[in-house]
PDB file of N, CA and C in Angstrom:
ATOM      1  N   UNK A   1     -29.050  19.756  10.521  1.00  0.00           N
ATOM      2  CA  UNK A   1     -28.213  18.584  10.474  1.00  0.00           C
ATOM      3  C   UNK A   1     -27.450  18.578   9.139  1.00  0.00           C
ATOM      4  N   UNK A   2     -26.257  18.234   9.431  1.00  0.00           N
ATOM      5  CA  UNK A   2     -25.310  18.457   8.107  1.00  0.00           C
ATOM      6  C   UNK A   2     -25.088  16.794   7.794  1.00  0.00           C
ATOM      7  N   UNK A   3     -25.552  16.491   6.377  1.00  0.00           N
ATOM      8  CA  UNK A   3     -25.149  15.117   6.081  1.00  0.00           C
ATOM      9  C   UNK A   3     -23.805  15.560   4.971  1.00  0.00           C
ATOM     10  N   UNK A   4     -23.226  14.203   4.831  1.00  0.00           N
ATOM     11  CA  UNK A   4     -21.933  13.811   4.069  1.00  0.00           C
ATOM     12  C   UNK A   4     -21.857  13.189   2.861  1.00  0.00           C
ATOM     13  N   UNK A   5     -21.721  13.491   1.867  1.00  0.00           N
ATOM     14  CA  UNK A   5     -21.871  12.190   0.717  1.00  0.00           C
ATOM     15  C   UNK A   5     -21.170  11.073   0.788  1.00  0.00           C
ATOM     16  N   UNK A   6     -21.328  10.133   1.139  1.00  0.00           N
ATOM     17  CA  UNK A   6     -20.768   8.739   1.407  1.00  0.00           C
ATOM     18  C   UNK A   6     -19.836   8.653   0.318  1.00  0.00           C
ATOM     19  N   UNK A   7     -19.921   8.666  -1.011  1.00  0.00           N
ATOM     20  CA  UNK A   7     -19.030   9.006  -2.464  1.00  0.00           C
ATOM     21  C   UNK A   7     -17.818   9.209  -2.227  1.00  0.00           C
ATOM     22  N   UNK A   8     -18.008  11.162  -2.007  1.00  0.00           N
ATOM     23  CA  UNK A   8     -16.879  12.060  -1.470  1.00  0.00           C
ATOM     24  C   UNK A   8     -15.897  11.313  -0.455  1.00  0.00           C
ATOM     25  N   UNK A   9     -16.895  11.200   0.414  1.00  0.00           N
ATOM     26  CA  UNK A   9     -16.210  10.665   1.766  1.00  0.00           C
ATOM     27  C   UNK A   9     -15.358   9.279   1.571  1.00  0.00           C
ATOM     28  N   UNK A  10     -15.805   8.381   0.770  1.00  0.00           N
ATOM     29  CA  UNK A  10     -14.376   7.076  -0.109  1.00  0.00           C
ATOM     30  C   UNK A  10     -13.775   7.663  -0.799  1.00  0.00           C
ATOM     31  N   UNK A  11     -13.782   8.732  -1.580  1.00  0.00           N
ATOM     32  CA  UNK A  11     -13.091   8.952  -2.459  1.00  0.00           C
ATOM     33  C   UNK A  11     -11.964   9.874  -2.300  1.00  0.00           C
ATOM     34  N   UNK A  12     -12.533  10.834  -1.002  1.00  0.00           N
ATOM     35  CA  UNK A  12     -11.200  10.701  -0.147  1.00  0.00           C
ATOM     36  C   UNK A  12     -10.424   9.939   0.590  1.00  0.00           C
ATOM     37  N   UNK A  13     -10.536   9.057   1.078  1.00  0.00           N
ATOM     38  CA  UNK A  13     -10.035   8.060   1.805  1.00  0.00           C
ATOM     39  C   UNK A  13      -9.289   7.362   0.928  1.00  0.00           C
ATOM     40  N   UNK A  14      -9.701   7.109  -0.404  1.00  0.00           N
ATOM     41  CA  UNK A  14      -9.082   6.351  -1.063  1.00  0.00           C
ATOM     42  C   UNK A  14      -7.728   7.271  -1.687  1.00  0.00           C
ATOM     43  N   UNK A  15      -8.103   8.664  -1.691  1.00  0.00           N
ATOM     44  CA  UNK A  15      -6.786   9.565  -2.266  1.00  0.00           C
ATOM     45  C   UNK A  15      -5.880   9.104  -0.852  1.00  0.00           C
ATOM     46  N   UNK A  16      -6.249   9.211   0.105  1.00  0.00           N
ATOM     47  CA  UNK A  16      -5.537   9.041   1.029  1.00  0.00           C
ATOM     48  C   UNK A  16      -4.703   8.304   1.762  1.00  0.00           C
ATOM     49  N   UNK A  17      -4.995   7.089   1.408  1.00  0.00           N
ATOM     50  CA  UNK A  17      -4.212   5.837   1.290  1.00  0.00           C
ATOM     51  C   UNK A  17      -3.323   5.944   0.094  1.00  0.00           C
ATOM     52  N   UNK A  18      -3.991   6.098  -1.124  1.00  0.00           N
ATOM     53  CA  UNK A  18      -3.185   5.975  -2.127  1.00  0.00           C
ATOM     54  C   UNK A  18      -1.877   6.992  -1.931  1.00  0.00           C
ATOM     55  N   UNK A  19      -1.499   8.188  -1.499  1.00  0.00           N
ATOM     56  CA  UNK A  19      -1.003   8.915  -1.244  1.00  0.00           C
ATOM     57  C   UNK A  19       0.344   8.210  -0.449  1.00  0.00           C
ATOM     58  N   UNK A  20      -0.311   7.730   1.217  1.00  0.00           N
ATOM     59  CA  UNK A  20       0.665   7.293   2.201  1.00  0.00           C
ATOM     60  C   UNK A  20       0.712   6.075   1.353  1.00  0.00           C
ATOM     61  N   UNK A  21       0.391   5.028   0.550  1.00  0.00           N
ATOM     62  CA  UNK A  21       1.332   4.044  -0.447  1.00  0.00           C
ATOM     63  C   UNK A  21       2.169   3.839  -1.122  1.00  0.00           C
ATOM     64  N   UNK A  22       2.154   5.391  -1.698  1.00  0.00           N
ATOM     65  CA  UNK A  22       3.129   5.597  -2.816  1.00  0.00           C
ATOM     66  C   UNK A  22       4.814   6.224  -1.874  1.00  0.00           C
ATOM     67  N   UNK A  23       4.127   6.936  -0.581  1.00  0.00           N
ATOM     68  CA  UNK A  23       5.079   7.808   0.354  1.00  0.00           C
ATOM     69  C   UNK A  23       6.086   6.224   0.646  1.00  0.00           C
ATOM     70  N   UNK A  24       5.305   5.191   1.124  1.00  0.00           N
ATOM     71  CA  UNK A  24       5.672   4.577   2.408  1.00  0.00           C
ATOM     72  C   UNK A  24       6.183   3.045   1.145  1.00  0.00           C
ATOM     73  N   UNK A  25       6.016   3.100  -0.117  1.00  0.00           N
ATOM     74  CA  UNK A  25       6.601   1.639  -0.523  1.00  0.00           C
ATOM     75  C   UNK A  25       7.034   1.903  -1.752  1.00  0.00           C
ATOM     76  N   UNK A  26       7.660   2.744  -2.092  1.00  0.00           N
ATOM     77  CA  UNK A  26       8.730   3.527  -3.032  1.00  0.00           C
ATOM     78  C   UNK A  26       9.767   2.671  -2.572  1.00  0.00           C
ATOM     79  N   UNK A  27      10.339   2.735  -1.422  1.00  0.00           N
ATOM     80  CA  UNK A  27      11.652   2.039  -1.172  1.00  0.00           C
ATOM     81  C   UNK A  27      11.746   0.655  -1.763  1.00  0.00           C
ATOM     82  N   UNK A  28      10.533  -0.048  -1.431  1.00  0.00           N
ATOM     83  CA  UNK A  28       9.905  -1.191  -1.226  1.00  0.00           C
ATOM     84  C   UNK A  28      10.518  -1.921  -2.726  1.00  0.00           C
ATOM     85  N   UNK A  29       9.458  -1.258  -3.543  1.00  0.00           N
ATOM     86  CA  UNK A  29       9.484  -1.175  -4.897  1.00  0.00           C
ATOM     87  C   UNK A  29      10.584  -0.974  -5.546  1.00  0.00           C
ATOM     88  N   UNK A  30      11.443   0.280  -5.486  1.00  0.00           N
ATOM     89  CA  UNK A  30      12.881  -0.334  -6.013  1.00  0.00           C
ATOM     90  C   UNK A  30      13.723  -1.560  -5.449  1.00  0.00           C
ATOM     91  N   UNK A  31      13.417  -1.748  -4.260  1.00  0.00           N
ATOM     92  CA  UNK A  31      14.285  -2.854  -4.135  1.00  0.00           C
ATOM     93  C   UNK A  31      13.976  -3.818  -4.858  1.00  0.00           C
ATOM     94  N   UNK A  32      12.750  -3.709  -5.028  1.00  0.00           N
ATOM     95  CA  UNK A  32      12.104  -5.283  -5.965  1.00  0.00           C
ATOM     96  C   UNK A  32      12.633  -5.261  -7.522  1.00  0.00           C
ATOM     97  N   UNK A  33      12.628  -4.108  -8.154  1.00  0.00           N
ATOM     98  CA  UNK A  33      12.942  -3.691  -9.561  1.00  0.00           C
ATOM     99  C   UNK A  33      14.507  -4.064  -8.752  1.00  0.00           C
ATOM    100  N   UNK A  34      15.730  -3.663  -8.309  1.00  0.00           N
ATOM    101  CA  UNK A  34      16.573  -3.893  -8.330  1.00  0.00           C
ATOM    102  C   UNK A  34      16.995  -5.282  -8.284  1.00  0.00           C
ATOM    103  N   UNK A  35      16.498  -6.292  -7.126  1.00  0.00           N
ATOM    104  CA  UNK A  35      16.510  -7.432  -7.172  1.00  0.00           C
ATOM    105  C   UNK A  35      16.585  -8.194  -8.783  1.00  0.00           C
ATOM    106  N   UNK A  36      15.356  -7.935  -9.093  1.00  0.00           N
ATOM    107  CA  UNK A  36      14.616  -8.422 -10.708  1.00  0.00           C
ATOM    108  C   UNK A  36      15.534  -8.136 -11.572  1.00  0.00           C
ATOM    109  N   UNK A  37      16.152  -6.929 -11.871  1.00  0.00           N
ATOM    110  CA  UNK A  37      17.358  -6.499 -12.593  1.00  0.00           C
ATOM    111  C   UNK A  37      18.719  -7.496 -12.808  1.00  0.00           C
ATOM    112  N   UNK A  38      18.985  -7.187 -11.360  1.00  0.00           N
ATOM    113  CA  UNK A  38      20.244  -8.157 -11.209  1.00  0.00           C
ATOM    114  C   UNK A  38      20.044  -9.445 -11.607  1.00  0.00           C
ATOM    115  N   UNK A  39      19.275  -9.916 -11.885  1.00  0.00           N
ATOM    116  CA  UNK A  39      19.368 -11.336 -12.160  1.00  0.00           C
ATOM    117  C   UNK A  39      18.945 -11.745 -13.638  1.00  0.00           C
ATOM    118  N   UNK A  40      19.759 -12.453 -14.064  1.00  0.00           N
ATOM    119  CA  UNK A  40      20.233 -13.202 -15.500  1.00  0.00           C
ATOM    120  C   UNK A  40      17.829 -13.585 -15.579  1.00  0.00           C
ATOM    121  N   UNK A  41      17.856 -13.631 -16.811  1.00  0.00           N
ATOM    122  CA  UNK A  41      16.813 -14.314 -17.409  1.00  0.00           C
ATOM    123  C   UNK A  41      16.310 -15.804 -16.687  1.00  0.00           C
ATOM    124  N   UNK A  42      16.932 -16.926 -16.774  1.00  0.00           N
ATOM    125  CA  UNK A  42      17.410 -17.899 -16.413  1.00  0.00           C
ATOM    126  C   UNK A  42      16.720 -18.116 -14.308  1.00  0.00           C
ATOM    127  N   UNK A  43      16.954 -16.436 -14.304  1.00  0.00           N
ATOM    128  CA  UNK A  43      17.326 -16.622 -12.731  1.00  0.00           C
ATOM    129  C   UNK A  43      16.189 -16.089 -11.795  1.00  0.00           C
ATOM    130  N   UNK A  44      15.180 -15.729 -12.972  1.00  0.00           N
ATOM    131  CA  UNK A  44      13.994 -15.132 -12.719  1.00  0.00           C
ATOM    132  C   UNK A  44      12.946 -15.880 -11.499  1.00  0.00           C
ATOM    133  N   UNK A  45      12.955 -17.456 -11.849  1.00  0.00           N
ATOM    134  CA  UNK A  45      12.422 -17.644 -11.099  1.00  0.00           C
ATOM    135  C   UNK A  45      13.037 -19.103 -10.006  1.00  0.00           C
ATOM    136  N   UNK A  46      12.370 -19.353  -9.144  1.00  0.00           N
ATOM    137  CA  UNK A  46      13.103 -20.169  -8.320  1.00  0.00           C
ATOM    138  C   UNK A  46      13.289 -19.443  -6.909  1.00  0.00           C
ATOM    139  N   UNK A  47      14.252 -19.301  -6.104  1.00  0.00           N
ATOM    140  CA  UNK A  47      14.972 -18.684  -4.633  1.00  0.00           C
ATOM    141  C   UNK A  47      14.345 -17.301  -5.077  1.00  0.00           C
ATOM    142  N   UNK A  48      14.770 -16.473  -6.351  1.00  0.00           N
ATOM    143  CA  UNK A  48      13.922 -15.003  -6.671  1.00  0.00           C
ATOM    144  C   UNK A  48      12.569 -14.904  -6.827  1.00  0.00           C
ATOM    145  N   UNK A  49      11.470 -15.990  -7.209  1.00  0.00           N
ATOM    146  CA  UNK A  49      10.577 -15.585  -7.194  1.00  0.00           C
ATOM    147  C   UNK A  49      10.013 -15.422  -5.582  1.00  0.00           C
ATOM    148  N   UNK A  50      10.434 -16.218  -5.093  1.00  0.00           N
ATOM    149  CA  UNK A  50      10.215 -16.290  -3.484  1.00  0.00           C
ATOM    150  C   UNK A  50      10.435 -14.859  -2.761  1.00  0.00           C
ATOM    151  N   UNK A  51      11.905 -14.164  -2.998  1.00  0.00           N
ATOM    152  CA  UNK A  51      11.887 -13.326  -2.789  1.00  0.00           C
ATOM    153  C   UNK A  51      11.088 -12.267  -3.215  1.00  0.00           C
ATOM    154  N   UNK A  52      10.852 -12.379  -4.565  1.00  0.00           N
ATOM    155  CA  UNK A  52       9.500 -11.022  -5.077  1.00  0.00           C
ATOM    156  C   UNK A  52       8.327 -11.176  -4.492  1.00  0.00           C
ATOM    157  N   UNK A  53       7.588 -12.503  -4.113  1.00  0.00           N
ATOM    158  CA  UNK A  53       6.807 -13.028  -3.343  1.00  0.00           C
ATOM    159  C   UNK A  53       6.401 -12.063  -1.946  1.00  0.00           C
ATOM    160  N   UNK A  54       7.627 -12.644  -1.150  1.00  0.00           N
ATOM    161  CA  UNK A  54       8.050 -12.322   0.261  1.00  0.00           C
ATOM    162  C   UNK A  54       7.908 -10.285  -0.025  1.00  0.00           C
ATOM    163  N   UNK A  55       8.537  -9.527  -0.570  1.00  0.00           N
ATOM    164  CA  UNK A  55       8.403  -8.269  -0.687  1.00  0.00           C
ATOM    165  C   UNK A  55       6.937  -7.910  -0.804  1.00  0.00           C
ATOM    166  N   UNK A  56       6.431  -8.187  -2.009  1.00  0.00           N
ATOM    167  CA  UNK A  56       4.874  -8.244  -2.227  1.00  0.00           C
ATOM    168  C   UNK A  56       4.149  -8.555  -1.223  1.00  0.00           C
ATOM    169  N   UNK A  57       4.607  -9.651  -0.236  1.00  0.00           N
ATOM    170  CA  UNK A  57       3.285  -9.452   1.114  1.00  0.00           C
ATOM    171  C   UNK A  57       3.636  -8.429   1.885  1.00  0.00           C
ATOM    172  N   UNK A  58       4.903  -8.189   1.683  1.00  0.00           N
ATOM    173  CA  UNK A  58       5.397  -7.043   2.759  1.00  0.00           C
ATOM    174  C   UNK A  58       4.555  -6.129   2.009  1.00  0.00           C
ATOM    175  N   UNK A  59       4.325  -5.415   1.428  1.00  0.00           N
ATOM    176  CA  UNK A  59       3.778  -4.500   0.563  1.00  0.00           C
ATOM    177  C   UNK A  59       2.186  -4.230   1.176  1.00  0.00           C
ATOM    178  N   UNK A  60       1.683  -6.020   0.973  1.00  0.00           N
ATOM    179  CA  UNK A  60       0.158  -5.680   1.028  1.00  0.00           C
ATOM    180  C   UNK A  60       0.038  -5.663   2.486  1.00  0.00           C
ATOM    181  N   UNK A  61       0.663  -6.359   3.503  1.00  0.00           N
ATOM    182  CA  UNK A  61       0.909  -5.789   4.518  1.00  0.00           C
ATOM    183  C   UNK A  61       0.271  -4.265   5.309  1.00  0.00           C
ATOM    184  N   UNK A  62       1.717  -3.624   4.181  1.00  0.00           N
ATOM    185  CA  UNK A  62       1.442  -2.289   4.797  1.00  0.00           C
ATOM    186  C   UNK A  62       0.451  -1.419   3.923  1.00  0.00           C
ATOM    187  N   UNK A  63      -0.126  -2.136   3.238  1.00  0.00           N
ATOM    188  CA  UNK A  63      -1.070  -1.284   2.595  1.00  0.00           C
ATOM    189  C   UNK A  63      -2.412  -2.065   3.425  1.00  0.00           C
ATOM    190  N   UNK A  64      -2.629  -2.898   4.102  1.00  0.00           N
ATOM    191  CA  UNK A  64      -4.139  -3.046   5.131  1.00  0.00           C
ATOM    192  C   UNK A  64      -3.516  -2.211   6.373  1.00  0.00           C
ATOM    193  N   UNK A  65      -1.753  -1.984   6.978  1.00  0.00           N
ATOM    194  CA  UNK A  65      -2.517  -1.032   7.552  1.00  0.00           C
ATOM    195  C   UNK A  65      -2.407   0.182   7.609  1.00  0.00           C
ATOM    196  N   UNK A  66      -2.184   0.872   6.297  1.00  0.00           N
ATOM    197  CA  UNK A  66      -2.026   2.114   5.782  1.00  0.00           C
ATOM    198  C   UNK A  66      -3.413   2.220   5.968  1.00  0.00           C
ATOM    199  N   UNK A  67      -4.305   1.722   5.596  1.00  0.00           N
ATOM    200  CA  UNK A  67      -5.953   1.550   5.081  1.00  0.00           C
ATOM    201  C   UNK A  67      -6.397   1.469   6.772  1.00  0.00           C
ATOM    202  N   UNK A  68      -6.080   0.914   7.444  1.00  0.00           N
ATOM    203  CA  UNK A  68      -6.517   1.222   9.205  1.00  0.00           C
ATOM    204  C   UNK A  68      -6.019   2.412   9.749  1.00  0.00           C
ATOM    205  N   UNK A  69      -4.544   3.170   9.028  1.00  0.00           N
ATOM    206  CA  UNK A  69      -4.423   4.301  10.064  1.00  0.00           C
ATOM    207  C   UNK A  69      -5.381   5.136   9.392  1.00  0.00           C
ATOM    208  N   UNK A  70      -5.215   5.355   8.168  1.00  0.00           N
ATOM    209  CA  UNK A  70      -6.326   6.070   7.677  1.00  0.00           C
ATOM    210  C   UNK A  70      -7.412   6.330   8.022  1.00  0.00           C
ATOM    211  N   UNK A  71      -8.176   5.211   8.330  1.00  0.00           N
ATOM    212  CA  UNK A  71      -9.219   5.429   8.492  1.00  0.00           C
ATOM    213  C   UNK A  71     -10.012   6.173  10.118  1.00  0.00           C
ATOM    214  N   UNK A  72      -8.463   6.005  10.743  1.00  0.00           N
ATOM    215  CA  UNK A  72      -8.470   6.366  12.038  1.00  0.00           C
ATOM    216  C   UNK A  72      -8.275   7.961  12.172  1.00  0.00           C
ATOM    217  N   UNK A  73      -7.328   8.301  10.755  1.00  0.00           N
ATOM    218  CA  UNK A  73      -6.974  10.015  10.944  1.00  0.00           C
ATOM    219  C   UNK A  73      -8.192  10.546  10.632  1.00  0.00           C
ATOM    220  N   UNK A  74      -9.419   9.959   9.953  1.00  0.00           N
ATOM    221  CA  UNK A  74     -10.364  10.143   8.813  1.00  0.00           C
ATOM    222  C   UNK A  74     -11.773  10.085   9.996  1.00  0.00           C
ATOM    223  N   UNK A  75     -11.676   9.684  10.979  1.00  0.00           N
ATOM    224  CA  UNK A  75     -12.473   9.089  11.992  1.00  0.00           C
ATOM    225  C   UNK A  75     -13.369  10.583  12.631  1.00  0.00           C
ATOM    226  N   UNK A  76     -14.322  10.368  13.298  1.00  0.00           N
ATOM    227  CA  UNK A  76     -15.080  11.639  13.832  1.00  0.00           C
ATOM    228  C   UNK A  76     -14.588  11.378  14.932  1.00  0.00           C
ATOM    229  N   UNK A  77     -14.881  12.742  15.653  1.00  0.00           N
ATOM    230  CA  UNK A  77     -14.941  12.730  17.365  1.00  0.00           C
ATOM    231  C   UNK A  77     -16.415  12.187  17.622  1.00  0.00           C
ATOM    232  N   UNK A  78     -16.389  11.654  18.661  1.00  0.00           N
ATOM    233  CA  UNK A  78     -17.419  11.347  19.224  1.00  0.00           C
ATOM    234  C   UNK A  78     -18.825  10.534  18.249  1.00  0.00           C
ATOM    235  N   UNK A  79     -19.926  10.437  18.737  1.00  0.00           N
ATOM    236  CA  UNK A  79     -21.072   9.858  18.392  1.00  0.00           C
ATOM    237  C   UNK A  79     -20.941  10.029  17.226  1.00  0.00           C
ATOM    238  N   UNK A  80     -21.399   9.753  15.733  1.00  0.00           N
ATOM    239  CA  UNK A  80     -21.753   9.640  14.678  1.00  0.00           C
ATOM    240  C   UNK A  80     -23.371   9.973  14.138  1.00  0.00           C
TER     241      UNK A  80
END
């Protein structure tokens, strides 16, 4: 019987997400730095913070289910 180190086995998973996060909200992320940019000191917060808000759930969003496909590519066949 071949066992697994439970360790290893998060600590890949976790490269692995982290990986498809950085792939999949790069876009994400400049738009937010661009947003933030464009706007005067003054203008930081108010209608813009809402918007940095609104991006940021989009974000964590796709990072619970970056963290579900994962765990699905990561998954055994059969019985356990």
């Amino acid at each position: 019987m071949i066992t697994t180190d439970p360790a290893s086995e998060q600590a890949d998973l976790e490269e692995r997400i982290y990986q498809a996060l950085r792939q999949s909200c790069d876009g994400d992320l400049r738009e937010m730095a661009k947003l933030l940019a464009s706007k005067p000191y003054k203008g930081l917060l108010g209608q813009t913070e809402f918007e940095v808000r609104h991006l940021a759930h989009d974000l964590g969003a796709r990072a619970l289910q970056t963290a579900l496909d994962e765990r699905k590519k990561g998954a055994t066949e059969g019985r356990a």
